[in-house]
Every structure is written in C-alpha cells, then in structure tokens.
C-alpha atoms as a PDB file:
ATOM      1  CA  UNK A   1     -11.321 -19.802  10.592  1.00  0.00           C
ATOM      2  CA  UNK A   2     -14.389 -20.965   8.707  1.00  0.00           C
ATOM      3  CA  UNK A   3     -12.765 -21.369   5.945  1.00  0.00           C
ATOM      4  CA  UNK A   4     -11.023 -24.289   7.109  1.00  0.00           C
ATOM      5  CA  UNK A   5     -14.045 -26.639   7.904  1.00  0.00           C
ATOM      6  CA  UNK A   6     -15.295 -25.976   4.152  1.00  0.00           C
ATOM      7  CA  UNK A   7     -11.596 -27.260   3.109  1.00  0.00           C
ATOM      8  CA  UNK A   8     -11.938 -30.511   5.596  1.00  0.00           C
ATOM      9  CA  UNK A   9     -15.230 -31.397   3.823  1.00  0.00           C
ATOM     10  CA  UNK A  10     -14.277 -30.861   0.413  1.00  0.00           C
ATOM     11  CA  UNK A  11     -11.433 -33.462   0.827  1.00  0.00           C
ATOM     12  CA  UNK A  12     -13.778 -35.697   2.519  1.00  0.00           C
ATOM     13  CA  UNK A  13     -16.322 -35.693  -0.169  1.00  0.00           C
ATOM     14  CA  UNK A  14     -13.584 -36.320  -2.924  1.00  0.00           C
ATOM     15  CA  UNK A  15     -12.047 -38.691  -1.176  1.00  0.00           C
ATOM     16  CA  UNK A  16     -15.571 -40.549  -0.863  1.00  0.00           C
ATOM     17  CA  UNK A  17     -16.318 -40.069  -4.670  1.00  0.00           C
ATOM     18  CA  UNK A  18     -12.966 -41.165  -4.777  1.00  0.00           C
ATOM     19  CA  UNK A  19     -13.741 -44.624  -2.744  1.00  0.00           C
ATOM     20  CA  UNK A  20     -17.191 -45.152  -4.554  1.00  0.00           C
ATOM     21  CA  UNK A  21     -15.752 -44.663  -8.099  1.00  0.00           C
ATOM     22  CA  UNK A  22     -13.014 -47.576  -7.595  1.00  0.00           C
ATOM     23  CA  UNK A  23     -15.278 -49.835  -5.547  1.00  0.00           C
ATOM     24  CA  UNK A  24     -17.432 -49.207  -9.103  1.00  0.00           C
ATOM     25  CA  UNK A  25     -14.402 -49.960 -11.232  1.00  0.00           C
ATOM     26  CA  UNK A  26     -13.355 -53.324  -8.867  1.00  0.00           C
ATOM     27  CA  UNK A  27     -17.452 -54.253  -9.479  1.00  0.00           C
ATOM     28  CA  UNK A  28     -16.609 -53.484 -13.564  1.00  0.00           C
ATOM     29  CA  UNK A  29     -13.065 -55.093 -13.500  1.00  0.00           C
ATOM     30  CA  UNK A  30     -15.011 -58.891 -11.778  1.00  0.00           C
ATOM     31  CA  UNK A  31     -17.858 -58.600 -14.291  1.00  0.00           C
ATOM     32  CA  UNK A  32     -15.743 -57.968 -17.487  1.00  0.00           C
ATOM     33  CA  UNK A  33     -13.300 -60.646 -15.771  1.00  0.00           C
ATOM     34  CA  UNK A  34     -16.401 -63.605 -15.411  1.00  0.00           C
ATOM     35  CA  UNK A  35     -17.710 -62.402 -19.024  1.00  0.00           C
ATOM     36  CA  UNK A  36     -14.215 -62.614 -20.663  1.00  0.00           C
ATOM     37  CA  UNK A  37     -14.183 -66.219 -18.856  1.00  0.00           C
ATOM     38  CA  UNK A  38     -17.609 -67.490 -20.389  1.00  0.00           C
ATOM     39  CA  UNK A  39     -16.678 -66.147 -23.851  1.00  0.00           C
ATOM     40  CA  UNK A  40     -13.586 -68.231 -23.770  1.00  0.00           C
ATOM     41  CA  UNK A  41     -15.148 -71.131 -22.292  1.00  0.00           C
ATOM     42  CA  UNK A  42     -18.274 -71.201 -24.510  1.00  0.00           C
ATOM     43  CA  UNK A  43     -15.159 -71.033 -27.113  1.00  0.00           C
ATOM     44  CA  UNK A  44     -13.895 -74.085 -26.487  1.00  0.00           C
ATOM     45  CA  UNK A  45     -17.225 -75.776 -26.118  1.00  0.00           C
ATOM     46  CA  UNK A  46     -18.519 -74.526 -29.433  1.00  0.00           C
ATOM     47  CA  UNK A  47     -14.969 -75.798 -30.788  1.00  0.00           C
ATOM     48  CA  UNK A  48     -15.458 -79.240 -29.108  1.00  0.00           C
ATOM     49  CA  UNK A  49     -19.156 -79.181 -30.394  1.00  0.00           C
ATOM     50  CA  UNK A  50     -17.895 -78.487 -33.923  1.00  0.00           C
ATOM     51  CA  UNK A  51     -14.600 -81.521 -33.651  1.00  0.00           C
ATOM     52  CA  UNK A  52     -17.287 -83.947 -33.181  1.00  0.00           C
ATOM     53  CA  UNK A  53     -19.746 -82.790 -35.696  1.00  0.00           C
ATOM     54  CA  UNK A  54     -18.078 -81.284 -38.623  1.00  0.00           C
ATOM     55  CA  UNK A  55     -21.029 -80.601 -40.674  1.00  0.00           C
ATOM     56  CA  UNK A  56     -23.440 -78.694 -38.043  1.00  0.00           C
ATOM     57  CA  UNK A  57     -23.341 -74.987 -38.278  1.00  0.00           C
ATOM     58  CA  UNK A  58     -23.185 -73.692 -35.308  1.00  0.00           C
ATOM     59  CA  UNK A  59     -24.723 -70.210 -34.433  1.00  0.00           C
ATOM     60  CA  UNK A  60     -21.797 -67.692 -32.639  1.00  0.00           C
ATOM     61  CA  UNK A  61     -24.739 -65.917 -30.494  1.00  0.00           C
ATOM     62  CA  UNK A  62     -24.826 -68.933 -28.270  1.00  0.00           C
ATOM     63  CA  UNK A  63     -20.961 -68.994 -27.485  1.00  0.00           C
ATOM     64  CA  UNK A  64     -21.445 -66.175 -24.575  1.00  0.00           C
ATOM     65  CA  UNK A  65     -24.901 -67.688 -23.411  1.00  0.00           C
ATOM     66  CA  UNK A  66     -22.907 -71.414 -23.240  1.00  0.00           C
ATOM     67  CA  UNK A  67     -19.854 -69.715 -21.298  1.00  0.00           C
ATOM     68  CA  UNK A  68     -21.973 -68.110 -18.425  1.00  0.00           C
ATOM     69  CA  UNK A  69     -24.208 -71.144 -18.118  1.00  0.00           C
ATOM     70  CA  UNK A  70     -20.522 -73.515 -17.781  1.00  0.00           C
ATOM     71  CA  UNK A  71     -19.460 -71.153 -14.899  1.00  0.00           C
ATOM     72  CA  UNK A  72     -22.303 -71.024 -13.335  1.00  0.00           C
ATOM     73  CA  UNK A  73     -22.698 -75.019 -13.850  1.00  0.00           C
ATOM     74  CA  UNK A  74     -18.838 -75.182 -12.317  1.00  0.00           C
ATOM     75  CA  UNK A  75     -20.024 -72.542  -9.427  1.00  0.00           C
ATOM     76  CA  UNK A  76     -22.779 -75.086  -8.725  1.00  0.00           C
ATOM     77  CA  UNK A  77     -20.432 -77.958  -8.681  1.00  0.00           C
ATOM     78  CA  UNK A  78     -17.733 -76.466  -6.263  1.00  0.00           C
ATOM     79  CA  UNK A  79     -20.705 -75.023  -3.932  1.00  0.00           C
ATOM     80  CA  UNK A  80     -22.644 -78.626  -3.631  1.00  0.00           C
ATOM     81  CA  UNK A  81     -19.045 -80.243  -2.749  1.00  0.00           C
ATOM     82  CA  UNK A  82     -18.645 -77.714  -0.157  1.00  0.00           C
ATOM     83  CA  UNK A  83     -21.720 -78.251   1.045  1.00  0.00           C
ATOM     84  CA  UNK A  84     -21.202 -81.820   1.668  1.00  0.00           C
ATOM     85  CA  UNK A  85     -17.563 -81.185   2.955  1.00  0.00           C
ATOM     86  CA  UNK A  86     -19.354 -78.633   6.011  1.00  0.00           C
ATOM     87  CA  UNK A  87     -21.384 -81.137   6.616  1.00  0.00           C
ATOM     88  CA  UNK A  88     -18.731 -83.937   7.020  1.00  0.00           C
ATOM     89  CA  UNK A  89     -17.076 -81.518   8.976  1.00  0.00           C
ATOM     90  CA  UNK A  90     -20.257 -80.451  11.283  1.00  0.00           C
ATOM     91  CA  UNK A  91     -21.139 -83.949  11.940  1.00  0.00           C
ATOM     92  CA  UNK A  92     -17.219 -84.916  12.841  1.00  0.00           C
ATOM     93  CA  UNK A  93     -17.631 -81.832  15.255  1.00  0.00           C
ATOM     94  CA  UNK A  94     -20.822 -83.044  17.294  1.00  0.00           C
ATOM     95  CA  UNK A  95     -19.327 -86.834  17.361  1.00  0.00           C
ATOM     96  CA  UNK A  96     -16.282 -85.518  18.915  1.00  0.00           C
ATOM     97  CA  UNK A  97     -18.396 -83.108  21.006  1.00  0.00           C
ATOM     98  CA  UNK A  98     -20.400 -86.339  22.122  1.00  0.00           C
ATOM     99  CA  UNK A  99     -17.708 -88.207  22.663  1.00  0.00           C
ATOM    100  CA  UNK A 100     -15.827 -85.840  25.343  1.00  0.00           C
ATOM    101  CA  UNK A 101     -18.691 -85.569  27.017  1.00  0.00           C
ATOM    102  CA  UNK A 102     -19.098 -89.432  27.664  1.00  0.00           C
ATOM    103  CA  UNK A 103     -15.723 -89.280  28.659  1.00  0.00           C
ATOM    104  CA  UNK A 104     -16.568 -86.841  31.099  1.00  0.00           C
ATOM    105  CA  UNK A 105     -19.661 -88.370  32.087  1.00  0.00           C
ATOM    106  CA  UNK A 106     -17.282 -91.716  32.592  1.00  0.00           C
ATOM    107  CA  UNK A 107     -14.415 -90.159  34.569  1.00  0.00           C
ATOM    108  CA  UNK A 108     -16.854 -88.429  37.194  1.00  0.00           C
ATOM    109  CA  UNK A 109     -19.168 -91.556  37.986  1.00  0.00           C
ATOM    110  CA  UNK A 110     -16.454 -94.319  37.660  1.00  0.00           C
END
C-alpha cells in the first residue's frame, strides 16, 4: 500500500522533468532558429555591401551582429504597422459605436 504513492510521484516528477526539459529544448530550437536567420541575413547584406564596393574588406565578425540588428529592424517594422492597423481598427470601432448610438438616440425621440 505505501508503496504505491512513492510510484505515483516518481512518474509525476519525471514526467515534469520531462515537460521542463522540452519546453528548454523548444526555447533552444527558437533561439538557434532566429540566430541561424541573422547569420544568413547579415550574409546577404555583407554580400550586397561587398557587390557595390569591390575593394572594401569587410570584417566577417560583423555578419552575425548585422543579421540580429536586420531582424530586429524587420520586428520593428511589422510591430509599428500593427500598431497603426489597431488603431485604424479601434477608432473604426468607437465611430461605429457612436454612430448606433445616434441612431438610437434618433429612433427613440423622433
């Protein structure tokens, strides 16, 4: 009989080391996903950088800085056009909101 509780929380705790260690590894897989996706970026825009000026030597310690500062410009970007979109859409909201109540303000004194 006692023996069984000591079994029921065993499996509980590794199947909570077992939830922790992939919510680590999702955390690991996202970061290693938006580094990958800098490198390549800051790629291209050393490679652009280096089409239009031949002769400048560029350093290759800046390619991963120039990456995560391009998604983070592009995060920036998408974030301020969303920001402007809520508010197109909050504004919309209250006209409409203004405009049923004058309607209803309309229909019960007319």
């Amino acid at each position: 009989m006692f023996l069984i509780p000591s079994v029921v929380s065993l499996a509980q705790g590794a199947t909570q080391s077992t939830k922790q260690t992939s919510a680590q590894e999702i955390v690991d897989q996202i970061l290693a996903f938006i580094y990958s996706l800098g490198h390549l970026i800051g790629e291209g825009v050393v490679k652009l950088v280096v089409a239009i000026l031949p002769s400048m030597q560029f350093p290759k310690d800046l390619v991963d800085p120039i990456g995560l500062l391009a998604i983070l410009t592009i995060f920036l970007a998408v974030a301020s056009v969303a920001k402007k979109l809520v508010w197109i859409i909050v504004i919309a909201g209250w006209a409409l909101i203004l405009i049923r109540l004058i309607l209803v303000i309309v229909q019960n004194y007319v």
